[in-house]
Protein backbone atom coordinates (compact mmCIF):
# COMPACT_ATOMS: atom_id res chain seq x y z
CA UNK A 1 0.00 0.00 0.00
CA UNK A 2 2.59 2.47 1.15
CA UNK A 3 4.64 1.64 -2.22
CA UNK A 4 1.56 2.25 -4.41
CA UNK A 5 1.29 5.90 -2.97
CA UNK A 6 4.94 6.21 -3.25
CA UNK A 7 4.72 5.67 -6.70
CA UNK A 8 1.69 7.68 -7.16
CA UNK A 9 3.18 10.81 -5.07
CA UNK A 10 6.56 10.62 -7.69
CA UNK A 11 4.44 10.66 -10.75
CA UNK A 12 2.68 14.11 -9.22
CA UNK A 13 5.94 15.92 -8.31
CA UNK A 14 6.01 15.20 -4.60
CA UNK A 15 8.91 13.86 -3.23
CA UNK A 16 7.78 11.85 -0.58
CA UNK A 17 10.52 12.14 2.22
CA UNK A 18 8.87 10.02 5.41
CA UNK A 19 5.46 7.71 4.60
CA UNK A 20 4.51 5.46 6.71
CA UNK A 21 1.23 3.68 8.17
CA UNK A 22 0.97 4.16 12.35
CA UNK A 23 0.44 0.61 13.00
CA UNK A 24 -2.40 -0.27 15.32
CA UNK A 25 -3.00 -3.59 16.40
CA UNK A 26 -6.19 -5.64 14.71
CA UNK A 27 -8.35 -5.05 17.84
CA UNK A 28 -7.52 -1.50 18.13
CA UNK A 29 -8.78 -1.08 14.67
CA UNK A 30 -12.28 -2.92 15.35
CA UNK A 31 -12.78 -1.48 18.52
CA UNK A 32 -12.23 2.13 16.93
CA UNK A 33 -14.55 1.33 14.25
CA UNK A 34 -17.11 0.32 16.50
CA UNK A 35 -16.85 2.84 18.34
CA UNK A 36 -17.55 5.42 15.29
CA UNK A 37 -20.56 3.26 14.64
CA UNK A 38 -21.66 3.45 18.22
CA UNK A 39 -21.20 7.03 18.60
CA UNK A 40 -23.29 7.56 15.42
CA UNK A 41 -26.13 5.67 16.32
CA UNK A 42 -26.27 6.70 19.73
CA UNK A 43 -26.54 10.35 18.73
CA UNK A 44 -29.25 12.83 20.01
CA UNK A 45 -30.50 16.41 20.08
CA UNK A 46 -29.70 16.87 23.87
CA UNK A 47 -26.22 17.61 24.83
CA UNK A 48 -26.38 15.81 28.11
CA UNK A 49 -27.75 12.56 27.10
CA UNK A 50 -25.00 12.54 24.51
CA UNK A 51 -22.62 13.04 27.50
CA UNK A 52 -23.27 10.43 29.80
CA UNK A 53 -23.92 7.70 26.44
CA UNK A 54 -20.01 8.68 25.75
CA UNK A 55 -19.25 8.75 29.53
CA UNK A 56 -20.96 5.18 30.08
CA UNK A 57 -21.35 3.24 27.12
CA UNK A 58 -18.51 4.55 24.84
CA UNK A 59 -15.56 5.08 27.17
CA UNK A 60 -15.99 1.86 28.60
CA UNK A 61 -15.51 0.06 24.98
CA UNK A 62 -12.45 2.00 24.31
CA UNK A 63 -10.83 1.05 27.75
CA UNK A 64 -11.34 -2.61 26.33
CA UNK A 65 -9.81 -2.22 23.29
CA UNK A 66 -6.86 -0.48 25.07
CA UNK A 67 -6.81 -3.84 26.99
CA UNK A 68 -7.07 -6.30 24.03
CA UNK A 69 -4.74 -4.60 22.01
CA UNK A 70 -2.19 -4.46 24.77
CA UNK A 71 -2.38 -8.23 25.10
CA UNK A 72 -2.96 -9.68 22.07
CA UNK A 73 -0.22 -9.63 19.09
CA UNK A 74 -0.06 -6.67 16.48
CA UNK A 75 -0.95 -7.15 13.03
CA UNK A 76 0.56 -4.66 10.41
CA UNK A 77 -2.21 -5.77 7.36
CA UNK A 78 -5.05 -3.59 8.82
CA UNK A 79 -4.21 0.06 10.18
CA UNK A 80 -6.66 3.37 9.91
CA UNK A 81 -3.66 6.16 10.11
CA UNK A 82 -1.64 7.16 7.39
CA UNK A 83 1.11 10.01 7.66
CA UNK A 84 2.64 11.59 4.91
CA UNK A 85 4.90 14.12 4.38
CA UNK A 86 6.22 15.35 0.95
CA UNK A 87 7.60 17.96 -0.34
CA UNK A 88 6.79 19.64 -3.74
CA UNK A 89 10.15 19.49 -6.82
């Protein structure tokens, strides 16, 4: 993936100095996903209901994920962060 955009960046005129993915662990990367799709369908038109839903429903899920990625093994095929920095020739 990385060497795809490499290539892609040259054929613009970039000259991609530092590219790279920020590797998250599988679980990390499920966990934050359903978290997005938690947080979207938990959604409402009062500020404090949508308060206490992240307070008790979606911090919990994130602490778990924290946990399960800390203990099981990383996997470098799956990752939701990309950084790239280029500069223009």
């Amino acid at each position: 993936m990385i060497g795809v955009l490499r290539r892609y960046l040259r054929r613009q005129q970039f000259n991609p100095d530092l590219s790279g993915a920020f590797v998250n662990p599988l679980v990390s990367v499920i966990f934050q996903l359903f978290n997005a799709y938690l947080f979207k369908i938990t959604q409402s038109r009062f500020g404090v209901v949508n308060r206490l839903v992240t307070a008790f429903v979606l911090a919990p899920v994130s602490l778990l994920g924290l946990i399960l990625s800390a203990l099981l093994p990383d996997n470098p095929d799956l990752f939701l962060d990309q950084l790239v920095v280029a500069e223009r020739l």
